[in-house]
PDB file of N, CA and C in Angstrom:
ATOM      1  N   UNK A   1       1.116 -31.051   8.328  1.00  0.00           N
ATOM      2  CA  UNK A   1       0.647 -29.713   7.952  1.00  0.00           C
ATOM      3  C   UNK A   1       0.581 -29.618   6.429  1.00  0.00           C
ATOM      4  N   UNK A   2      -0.415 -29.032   5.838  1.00  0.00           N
ATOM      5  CA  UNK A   2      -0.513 -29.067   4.358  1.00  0.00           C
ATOM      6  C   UNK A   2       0.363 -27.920   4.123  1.00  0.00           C
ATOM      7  N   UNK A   3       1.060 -28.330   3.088  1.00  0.00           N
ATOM      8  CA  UNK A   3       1.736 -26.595   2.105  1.00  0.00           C
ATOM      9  C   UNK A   3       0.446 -26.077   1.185  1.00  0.00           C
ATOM     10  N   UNK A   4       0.792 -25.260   1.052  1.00  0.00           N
ATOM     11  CA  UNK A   4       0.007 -24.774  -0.019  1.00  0.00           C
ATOM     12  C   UNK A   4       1.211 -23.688  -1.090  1.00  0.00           C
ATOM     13  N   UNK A   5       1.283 -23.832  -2.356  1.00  0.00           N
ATOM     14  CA  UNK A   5       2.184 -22.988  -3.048  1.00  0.00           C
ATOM     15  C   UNK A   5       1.508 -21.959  -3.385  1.00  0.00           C
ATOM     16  N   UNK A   6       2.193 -20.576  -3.256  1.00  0.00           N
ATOM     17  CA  UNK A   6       2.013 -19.304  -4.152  1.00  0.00           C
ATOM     18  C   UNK A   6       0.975 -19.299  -5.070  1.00  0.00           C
ATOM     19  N   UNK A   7       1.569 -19.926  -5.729  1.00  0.00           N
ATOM     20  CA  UNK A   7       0.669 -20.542  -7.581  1.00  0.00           C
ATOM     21  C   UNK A   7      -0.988 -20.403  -6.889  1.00  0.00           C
ATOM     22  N   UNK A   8      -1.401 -21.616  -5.862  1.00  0.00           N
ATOM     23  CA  UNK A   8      -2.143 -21.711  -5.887  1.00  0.00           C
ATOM     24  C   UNK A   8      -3.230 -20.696  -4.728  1.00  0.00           C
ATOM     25  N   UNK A   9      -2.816 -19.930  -3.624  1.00  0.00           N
ATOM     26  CA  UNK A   9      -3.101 -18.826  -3.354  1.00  0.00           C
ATOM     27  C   UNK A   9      -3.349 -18.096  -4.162  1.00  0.00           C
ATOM     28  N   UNK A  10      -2.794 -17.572  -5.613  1.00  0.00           N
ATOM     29  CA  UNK A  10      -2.978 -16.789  -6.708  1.00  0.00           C
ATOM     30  C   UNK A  10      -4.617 -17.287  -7.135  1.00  0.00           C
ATOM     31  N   UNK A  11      -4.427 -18.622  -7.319  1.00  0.00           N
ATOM     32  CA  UNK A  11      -5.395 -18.853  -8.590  1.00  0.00           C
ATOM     33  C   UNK A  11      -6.701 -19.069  -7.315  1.00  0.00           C
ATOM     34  N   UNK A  12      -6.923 -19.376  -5.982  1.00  0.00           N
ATOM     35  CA  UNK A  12      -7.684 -19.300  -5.289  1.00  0.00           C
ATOM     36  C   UNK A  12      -8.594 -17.827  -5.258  1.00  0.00           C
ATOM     37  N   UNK A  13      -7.653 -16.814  -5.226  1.00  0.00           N
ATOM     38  CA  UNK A  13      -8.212 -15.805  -5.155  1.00  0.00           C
ATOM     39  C   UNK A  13      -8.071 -14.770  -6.179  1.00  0.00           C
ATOM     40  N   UNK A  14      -8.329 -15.825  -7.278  1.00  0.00           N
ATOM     41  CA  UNK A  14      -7.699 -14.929  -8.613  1.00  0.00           C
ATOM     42  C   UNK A  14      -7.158 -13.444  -8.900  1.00  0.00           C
ATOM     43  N   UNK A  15      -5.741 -13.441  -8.221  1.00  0.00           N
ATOM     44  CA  UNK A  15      -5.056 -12.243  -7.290  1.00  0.00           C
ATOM     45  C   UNK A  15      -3.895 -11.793  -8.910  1.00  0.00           C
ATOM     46  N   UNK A  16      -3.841 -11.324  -8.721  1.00  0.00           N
ATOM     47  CA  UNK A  16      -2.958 -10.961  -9.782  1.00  0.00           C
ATOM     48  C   UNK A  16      -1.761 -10.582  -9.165  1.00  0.00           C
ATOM     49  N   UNK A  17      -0.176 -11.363  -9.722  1.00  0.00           N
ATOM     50  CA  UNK A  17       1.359 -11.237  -9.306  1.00  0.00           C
ATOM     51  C   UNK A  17       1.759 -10.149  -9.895  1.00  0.00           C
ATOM     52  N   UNK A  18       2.085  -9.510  -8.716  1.00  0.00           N
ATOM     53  CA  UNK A  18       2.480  -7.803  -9.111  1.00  0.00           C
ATOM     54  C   UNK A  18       3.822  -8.009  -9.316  1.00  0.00           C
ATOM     55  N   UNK A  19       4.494  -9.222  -8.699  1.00  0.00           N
ATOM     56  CA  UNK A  19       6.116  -9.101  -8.228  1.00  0.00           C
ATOM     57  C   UNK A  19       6.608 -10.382  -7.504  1.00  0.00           C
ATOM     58  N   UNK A  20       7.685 -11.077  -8.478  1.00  0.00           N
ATOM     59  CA  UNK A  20       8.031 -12.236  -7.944  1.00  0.00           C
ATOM     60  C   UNK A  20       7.680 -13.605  -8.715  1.00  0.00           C
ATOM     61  N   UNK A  21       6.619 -13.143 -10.100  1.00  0.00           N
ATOM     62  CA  UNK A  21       6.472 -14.438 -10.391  1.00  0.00           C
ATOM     63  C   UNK A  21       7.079 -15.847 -10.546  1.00  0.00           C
ATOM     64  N   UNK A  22       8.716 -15.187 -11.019  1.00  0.00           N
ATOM     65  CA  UNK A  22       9.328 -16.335 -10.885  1.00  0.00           C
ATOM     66  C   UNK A  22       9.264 -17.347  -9.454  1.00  0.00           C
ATOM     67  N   UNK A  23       8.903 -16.702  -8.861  1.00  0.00           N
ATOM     68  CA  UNK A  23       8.860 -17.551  -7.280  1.00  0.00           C
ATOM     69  C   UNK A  23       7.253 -17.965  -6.501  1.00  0.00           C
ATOM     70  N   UNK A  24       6.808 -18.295  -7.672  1.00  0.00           N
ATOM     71  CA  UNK A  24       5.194 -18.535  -7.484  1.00  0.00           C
ATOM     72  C   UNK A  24       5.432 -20.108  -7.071  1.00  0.00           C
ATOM     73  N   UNK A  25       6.838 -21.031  -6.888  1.00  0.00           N
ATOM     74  CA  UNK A  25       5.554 -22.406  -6.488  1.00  0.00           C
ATOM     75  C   UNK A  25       6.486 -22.439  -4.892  1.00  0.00           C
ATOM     76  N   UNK A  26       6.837 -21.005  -4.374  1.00  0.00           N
ATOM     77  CA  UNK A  26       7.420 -22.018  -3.262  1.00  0.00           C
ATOM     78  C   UNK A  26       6.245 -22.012  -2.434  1.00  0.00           C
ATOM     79  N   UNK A  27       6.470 -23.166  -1.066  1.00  0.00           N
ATOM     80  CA  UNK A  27       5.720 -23.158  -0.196  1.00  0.00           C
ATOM     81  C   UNK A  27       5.131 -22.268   0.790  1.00  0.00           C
ATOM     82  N   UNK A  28       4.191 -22.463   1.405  1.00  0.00           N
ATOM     83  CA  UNK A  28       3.524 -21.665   2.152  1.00  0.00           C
ATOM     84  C   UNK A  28       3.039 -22.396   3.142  1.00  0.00           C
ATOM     85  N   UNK A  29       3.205 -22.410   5.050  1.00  0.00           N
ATOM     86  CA  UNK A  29       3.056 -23.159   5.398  1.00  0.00           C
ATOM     87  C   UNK A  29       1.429 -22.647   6.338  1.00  0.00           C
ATOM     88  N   UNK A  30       1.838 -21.172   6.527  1.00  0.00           N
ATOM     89  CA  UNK A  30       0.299 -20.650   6.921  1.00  0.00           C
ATOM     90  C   UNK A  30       0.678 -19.740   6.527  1.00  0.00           C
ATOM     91  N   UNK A  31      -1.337 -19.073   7.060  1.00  0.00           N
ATOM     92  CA  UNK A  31      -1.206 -17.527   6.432  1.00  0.00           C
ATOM     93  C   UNK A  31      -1.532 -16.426   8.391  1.00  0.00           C
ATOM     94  N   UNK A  32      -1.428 -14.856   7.921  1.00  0.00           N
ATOM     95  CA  UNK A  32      -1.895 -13.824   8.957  1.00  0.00           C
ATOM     96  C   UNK A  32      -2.256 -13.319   7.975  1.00  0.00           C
ATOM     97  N   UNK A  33      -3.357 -12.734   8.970  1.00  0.00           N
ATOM     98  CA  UNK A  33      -3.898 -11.292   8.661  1.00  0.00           C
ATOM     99  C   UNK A  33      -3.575 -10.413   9.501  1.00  0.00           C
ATOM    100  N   UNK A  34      -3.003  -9.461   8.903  1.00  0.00           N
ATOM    101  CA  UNK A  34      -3.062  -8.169   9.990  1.00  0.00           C
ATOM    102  C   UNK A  34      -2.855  -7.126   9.095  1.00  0.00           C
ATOM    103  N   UNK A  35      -3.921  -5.792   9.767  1.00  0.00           N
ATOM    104  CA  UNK A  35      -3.289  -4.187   9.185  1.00  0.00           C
ATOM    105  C   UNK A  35      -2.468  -3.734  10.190  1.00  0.00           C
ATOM    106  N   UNK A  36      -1.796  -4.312  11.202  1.00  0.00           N
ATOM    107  CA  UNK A  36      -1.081  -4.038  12.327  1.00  0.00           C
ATOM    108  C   UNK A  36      -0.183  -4.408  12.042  1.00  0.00           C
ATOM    109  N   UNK A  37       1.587  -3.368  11.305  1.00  0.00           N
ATOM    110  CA  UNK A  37       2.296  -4.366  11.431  1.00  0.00           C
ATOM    111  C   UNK A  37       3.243  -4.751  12.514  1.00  0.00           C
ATOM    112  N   UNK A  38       2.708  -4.258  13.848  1.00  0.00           N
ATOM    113  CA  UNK A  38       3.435  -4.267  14.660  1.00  0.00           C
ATOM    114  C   UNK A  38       2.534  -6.188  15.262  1.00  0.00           C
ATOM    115  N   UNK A  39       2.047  -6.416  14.767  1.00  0.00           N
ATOM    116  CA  UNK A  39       1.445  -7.743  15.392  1.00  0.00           C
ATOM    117  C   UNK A  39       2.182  -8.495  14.311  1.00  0.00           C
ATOM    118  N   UNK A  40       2.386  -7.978  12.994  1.00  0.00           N
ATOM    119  CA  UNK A  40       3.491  -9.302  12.086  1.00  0.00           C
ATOM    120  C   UNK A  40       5.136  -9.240  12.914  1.00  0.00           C
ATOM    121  N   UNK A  41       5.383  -8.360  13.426  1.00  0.00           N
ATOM    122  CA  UNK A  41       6.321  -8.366  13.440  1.00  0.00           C
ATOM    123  C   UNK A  41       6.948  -9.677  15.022  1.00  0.00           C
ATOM    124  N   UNK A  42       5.731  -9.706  15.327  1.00  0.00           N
ATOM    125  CA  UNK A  42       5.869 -10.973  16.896  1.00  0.00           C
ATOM    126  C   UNK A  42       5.990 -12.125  16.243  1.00  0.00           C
ATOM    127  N   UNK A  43       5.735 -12.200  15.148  1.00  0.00           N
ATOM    128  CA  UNK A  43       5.489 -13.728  14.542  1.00  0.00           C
ATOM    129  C   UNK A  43       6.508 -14.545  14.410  1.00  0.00           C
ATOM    130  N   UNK A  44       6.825 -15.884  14.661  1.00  0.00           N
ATOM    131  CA  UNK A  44       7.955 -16.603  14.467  1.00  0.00           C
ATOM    132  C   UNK A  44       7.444 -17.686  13.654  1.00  0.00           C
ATOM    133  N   UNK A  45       7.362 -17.522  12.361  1.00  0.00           N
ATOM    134  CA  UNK A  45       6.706 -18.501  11.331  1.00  0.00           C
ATOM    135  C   UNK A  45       7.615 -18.459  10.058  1.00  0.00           C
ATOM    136  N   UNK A  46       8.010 -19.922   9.554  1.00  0.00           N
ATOM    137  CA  UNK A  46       8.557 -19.755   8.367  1.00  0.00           C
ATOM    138  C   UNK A  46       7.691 -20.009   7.430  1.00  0.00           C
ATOM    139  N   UNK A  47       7.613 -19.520   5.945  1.00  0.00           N
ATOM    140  CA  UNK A  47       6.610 -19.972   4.884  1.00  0.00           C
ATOM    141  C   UNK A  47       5.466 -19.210   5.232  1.00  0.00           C
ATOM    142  N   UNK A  48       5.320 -18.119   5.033  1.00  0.00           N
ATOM    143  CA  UNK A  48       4.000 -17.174   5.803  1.00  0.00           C
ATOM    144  C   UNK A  48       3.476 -16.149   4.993  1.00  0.00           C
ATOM    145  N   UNK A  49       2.324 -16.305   4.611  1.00  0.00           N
ATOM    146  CA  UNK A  49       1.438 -15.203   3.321  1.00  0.00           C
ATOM    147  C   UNK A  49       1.169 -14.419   4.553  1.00  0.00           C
ATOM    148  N   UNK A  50       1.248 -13.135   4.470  1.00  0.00           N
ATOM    149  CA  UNK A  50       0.605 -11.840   5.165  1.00  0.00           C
ATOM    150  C   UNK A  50      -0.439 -11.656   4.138  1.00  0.00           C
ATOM    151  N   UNK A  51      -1.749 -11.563   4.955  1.00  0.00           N
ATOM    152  CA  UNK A  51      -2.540 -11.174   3.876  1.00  0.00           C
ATOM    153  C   UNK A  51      -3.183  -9.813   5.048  1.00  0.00           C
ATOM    154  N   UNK A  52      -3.105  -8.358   3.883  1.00  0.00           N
ATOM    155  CA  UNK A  52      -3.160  -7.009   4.591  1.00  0.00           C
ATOM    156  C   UNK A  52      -4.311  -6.246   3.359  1.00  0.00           C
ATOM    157  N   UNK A  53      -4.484  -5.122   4.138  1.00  0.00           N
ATOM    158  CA  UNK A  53      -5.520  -4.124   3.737  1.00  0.00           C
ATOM    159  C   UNK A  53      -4.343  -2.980   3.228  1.00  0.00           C
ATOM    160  N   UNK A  54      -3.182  -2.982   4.044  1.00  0.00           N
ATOM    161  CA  UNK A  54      -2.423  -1.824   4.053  1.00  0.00           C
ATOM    162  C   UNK A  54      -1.614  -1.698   3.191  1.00  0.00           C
ATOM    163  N   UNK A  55      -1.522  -0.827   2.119  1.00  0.00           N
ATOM    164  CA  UNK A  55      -0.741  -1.040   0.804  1.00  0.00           C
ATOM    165  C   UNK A  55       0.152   0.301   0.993  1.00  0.00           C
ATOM    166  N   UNK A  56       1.335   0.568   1.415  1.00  0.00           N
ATOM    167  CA  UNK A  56       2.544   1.353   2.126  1.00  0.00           C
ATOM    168  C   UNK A  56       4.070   0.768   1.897  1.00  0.00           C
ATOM    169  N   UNK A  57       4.740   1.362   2.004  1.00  0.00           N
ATOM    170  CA  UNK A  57       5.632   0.815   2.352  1.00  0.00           C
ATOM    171  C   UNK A  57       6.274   0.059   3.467  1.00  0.00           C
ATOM    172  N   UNK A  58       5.342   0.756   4.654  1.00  0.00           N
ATOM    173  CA  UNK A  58       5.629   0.319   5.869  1.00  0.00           C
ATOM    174  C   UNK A  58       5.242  -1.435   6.060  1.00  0.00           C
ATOM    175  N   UNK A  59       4.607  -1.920   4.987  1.00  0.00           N
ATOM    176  CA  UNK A  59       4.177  -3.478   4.665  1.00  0.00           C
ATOM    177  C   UNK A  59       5.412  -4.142   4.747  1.00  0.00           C
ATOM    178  N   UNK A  60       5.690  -3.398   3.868  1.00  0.00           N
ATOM    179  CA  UNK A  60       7.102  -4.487   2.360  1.00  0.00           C
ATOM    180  C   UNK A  60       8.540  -4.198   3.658  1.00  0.00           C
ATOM    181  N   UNK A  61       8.720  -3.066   3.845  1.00  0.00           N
ATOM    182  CA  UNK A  61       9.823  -2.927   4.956  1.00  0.00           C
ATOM    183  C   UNK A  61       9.293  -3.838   6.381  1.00  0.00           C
ATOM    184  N   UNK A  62       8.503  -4.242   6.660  1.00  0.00           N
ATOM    185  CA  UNK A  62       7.765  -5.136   7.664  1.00  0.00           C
ATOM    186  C   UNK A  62       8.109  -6.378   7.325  1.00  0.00           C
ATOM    187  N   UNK A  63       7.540  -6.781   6.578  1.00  0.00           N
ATOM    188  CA  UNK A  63       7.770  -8.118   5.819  1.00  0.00           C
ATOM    189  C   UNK A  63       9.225  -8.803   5.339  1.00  0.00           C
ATOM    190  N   UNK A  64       9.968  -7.892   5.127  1.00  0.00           N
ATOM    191  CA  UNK A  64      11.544  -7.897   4.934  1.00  0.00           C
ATOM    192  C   UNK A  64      12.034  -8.306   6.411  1.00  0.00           C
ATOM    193  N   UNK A  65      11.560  -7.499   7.460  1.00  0.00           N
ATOM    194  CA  UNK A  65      12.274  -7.604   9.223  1.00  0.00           C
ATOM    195  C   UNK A  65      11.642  -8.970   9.426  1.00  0.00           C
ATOM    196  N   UNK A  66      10.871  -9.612   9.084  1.00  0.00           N
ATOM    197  CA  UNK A  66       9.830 -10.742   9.896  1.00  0.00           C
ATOM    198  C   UNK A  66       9.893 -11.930   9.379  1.00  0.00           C
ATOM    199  N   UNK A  67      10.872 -11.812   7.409  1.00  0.00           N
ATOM    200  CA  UNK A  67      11.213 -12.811   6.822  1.00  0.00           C
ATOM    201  C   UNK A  67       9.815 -13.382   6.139  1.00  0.00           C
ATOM    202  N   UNK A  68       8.920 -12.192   5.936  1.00  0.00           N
ATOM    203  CA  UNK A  68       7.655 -13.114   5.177  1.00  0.00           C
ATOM    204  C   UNK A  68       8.261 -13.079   3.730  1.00  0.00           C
ATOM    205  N   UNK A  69       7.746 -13.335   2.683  1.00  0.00           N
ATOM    206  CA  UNK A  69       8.120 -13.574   1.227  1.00  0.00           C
ATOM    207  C   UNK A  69       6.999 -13.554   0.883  1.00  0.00           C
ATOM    208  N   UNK A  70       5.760 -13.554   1.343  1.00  0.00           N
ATOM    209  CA  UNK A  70       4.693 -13.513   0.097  1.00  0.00           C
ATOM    210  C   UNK A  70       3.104 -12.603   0.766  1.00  0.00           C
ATOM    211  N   UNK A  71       3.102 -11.915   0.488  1.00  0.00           N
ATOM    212  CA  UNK A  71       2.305 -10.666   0.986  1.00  0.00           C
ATOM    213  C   UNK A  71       0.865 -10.586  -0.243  1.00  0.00           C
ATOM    214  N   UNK A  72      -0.219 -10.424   0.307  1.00  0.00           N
ATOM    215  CA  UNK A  72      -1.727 -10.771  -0.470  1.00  0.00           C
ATOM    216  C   UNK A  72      -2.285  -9.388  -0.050  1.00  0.00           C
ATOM    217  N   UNK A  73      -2.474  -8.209  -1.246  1.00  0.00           N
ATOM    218  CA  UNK A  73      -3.050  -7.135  -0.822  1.00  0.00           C
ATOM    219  C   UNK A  73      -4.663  -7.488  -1.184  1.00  0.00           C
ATOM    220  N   UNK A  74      -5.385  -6.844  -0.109  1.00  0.00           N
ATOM    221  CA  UNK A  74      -6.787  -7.372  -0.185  1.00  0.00           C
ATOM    222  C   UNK A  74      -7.600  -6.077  -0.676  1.00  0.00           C
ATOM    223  N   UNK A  75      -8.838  -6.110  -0.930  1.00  0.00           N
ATOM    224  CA  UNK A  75      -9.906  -4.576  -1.240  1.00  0.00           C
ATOM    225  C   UNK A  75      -9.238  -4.015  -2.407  1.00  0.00           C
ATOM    226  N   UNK A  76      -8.635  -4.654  -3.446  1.00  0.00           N
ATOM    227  CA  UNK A  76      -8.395  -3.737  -4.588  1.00  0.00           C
ATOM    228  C   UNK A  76      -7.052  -2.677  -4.289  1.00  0.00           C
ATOM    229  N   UNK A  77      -6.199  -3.028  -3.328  1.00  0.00           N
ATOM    230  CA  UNK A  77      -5.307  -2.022  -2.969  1.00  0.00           C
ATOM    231  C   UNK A  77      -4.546  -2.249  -4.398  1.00  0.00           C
ATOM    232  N   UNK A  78      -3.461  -1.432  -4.584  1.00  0.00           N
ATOM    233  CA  UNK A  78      -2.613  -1.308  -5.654  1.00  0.00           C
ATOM    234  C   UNK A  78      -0.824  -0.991  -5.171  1.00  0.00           C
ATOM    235  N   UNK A  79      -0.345  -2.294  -5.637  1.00  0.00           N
ATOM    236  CA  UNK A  79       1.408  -1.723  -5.002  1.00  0.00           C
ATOM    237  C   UNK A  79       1.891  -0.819  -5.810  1.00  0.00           C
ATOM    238  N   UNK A  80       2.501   0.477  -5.150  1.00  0.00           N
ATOM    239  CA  UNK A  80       3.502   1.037  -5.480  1.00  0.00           C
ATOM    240  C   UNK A  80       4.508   0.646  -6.669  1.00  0.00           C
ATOM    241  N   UNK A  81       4.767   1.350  -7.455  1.00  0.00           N
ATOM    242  CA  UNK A  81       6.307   0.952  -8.460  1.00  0.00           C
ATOM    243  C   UNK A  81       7.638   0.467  -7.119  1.00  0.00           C
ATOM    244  N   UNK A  82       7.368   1.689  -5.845  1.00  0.00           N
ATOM    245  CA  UNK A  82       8.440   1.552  -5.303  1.00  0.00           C
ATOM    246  C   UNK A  82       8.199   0.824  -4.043  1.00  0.00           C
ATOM    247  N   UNK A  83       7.316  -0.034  -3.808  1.00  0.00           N
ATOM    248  CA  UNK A  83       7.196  -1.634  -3.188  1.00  0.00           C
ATOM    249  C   UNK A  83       7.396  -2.647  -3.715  1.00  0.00           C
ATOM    250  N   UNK A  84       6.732  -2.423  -5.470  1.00  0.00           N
ATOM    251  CA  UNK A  84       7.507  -3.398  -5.813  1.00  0.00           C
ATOM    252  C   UNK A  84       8.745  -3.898  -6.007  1.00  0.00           C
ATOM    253  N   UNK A  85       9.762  -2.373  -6.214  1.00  0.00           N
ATOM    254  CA  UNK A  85      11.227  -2.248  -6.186  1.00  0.00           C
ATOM    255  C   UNK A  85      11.831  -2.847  -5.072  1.00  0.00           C
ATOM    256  N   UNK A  86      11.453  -2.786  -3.997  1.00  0.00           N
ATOM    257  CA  UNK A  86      12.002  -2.954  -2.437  1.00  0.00           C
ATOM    258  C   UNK A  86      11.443  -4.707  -2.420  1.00  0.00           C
ATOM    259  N   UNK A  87      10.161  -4.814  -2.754  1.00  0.00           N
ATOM    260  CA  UNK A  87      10.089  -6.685  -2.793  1.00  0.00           C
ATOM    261  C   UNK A  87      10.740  -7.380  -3.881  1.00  0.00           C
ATOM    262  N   UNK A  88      11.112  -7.433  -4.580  1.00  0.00           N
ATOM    263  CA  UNK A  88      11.821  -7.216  -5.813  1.00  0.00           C
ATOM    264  C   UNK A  88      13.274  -7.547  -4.775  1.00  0.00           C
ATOM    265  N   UNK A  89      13.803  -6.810  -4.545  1.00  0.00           N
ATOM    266  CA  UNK A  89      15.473  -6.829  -3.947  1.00  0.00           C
ATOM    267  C   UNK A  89      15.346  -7.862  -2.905  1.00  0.00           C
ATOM    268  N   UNK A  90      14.100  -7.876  -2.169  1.00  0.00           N
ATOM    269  CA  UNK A  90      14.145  -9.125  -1.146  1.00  0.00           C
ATOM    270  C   UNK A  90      13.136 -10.615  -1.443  1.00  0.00           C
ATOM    271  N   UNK A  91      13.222 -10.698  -2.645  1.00  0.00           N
ATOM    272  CA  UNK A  91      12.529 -12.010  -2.906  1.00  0.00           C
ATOM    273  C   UNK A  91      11.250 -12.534  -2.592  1.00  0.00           C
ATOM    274  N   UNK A  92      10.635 -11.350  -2.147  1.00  0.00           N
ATOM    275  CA  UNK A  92       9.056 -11.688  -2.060  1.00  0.00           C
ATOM    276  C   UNK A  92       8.266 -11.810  -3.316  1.00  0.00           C
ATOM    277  N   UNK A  93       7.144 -12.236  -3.355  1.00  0.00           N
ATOM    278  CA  UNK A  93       6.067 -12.009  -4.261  1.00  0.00           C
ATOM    279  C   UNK A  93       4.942 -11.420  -3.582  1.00  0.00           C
ATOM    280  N   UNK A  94       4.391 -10.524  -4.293  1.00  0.00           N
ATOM    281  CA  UNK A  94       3.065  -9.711  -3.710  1.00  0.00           C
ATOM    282  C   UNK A  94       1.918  -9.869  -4.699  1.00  0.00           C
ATOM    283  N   UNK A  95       0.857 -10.181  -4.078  1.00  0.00           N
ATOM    284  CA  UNK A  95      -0.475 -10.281  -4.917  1.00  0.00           C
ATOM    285  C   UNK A  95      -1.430  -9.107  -4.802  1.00  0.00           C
ATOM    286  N   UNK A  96      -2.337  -8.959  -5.788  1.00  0.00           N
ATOM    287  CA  UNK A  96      -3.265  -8.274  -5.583  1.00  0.00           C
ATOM    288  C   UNK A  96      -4.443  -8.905  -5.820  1.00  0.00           C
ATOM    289  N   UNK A  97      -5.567  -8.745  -4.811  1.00  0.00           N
ATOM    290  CA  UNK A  97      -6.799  -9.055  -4.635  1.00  0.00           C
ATOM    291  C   UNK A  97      -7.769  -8.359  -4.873  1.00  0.00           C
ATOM    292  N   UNK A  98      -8.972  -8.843  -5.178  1.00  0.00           N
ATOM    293  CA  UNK A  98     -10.057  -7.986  -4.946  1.00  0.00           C
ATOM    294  C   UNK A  98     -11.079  -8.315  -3.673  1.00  0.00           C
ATOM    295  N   UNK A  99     -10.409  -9.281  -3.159  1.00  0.00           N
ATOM    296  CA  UNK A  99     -12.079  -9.268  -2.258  1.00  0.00           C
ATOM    297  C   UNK A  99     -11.454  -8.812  -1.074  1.00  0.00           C
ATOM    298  N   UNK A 100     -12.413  -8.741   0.178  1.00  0.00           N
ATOM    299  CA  UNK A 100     -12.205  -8.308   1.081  1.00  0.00           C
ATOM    300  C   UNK A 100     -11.184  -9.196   2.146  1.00  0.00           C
ATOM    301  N   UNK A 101     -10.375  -8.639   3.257  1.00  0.00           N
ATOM    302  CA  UNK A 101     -10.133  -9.835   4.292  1.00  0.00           C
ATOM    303  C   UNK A 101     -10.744 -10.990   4.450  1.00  0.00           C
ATOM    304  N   UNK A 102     -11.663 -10.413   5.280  1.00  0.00           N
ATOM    305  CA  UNK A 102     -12.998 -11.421   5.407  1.00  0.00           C
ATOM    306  C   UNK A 102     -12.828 -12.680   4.637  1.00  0.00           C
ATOM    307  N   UNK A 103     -13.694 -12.289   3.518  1.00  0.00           N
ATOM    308  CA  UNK A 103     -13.423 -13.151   2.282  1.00  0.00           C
ATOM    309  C   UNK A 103     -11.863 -13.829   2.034  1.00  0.00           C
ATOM    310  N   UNK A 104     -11.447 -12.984   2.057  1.00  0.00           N
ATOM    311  CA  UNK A 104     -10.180 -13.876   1.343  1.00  0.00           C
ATOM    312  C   UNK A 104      -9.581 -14.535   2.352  1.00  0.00           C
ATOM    313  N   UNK A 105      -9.247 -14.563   3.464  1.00  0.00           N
ATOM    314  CA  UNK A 105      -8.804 -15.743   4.809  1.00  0.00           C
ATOM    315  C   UNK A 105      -9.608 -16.928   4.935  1.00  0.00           C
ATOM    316  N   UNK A 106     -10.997 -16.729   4.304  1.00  0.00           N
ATOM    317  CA  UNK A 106     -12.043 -17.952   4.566  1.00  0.00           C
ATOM    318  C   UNK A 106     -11.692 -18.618   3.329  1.00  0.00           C
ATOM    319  N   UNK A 107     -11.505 -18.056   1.885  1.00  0.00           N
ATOM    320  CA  UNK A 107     -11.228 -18.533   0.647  1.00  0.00           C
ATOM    321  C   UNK A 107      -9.927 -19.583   1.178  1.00  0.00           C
ATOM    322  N   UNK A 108      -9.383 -19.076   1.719  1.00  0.00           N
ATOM    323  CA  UNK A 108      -7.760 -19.447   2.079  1.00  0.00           C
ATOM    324  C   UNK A 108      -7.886 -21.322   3.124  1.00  0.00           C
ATOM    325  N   UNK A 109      -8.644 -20.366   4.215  1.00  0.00           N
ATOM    326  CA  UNK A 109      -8.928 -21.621   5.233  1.00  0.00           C
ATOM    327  C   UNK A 109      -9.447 -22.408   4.263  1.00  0.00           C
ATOM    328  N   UNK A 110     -10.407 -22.153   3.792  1.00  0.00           N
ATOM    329  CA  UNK A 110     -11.942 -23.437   3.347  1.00  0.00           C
ATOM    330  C   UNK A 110     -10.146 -24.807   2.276  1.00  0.00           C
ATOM    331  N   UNK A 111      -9.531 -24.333   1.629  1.00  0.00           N
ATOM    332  CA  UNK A 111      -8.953 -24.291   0.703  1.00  0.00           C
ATOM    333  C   UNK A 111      -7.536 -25.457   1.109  1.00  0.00           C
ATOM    334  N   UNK A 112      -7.968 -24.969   2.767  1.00  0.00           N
ATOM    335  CA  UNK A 112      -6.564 -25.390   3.445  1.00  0.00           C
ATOM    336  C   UNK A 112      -5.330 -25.239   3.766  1.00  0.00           C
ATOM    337  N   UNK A 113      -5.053 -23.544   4.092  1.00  0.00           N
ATOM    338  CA  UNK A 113      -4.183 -23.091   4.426  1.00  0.00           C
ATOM    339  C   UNK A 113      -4.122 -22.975   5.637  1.00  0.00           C
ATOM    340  N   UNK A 114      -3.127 -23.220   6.834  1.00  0.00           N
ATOM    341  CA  UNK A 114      -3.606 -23.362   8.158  1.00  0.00           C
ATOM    342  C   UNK A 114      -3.395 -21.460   8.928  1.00  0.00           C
ATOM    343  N   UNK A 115      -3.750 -21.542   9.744  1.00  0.00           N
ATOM    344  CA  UNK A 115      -3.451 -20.360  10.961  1.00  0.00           C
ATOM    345  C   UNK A 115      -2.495 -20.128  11.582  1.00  0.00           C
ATOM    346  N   UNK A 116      -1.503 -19.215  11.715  1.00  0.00           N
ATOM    347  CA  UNK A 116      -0.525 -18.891  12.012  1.00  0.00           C
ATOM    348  C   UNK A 116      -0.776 -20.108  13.762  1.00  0.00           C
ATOM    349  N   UNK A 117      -1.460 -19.159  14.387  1.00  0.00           N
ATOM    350  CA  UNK A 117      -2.052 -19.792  15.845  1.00  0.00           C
ATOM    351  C   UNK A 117      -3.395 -19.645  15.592  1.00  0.00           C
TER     352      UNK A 117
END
């Protein structure tokens, strides 16, 4: 299975690190998409980019229960001061994107990040 690091998810989708930079080269072993976070929360994956539309808190408190660490906001969303506070205490890094889902999961695949399933 290929890793792919943080670092380079960033510079793929020239995403800007809202939070966490110090922890930009760990691994990543796949990615999800979901605005559902009741579908992240079934997941049994270690090393796992959530890449979401939904910029809430209900993300970052999601992502904390499910053990993701590295969360990719897509469409220009913008984190919170107080998501970043809460990812921040649990060792995630969060990106911000501009392109769409769509786009950015294919950027991801083409690139070689694998599929959850």
């Amino acid at each position: 299975m290929l890793l792919m690091k943080i670092r380079e998810i960033a510079e793929i989708l020239d995403a800007r690190v809202v939070c966490g930079e110090e922890s930009i080269d760990r691994d990543i072993n796949c990615g999800f998409a979901s605005d559902l976070m009741s579908d992240v929360l079934t997941l049994d994956s270690e090393h796992l980019a959530l890449i979401t539309g939904l910029a809430n808190m209900q993300v970052v408190r999601t992502a904390e229960m499910a053990d993701v660490n590295c969360i990719v906001f897509v469409r220009n969303k913008i984190v919170s001061p107080e998501m970043r506070e809460v990812a921040a205490e649990n060792d995630m890094v969060l990106l911000e994107c501009k392109y769409s889902m769509f786009n950015t999961i294919g950027m991801l695949f083409q690139a070689g990040l694998q599929p959850v399933y």
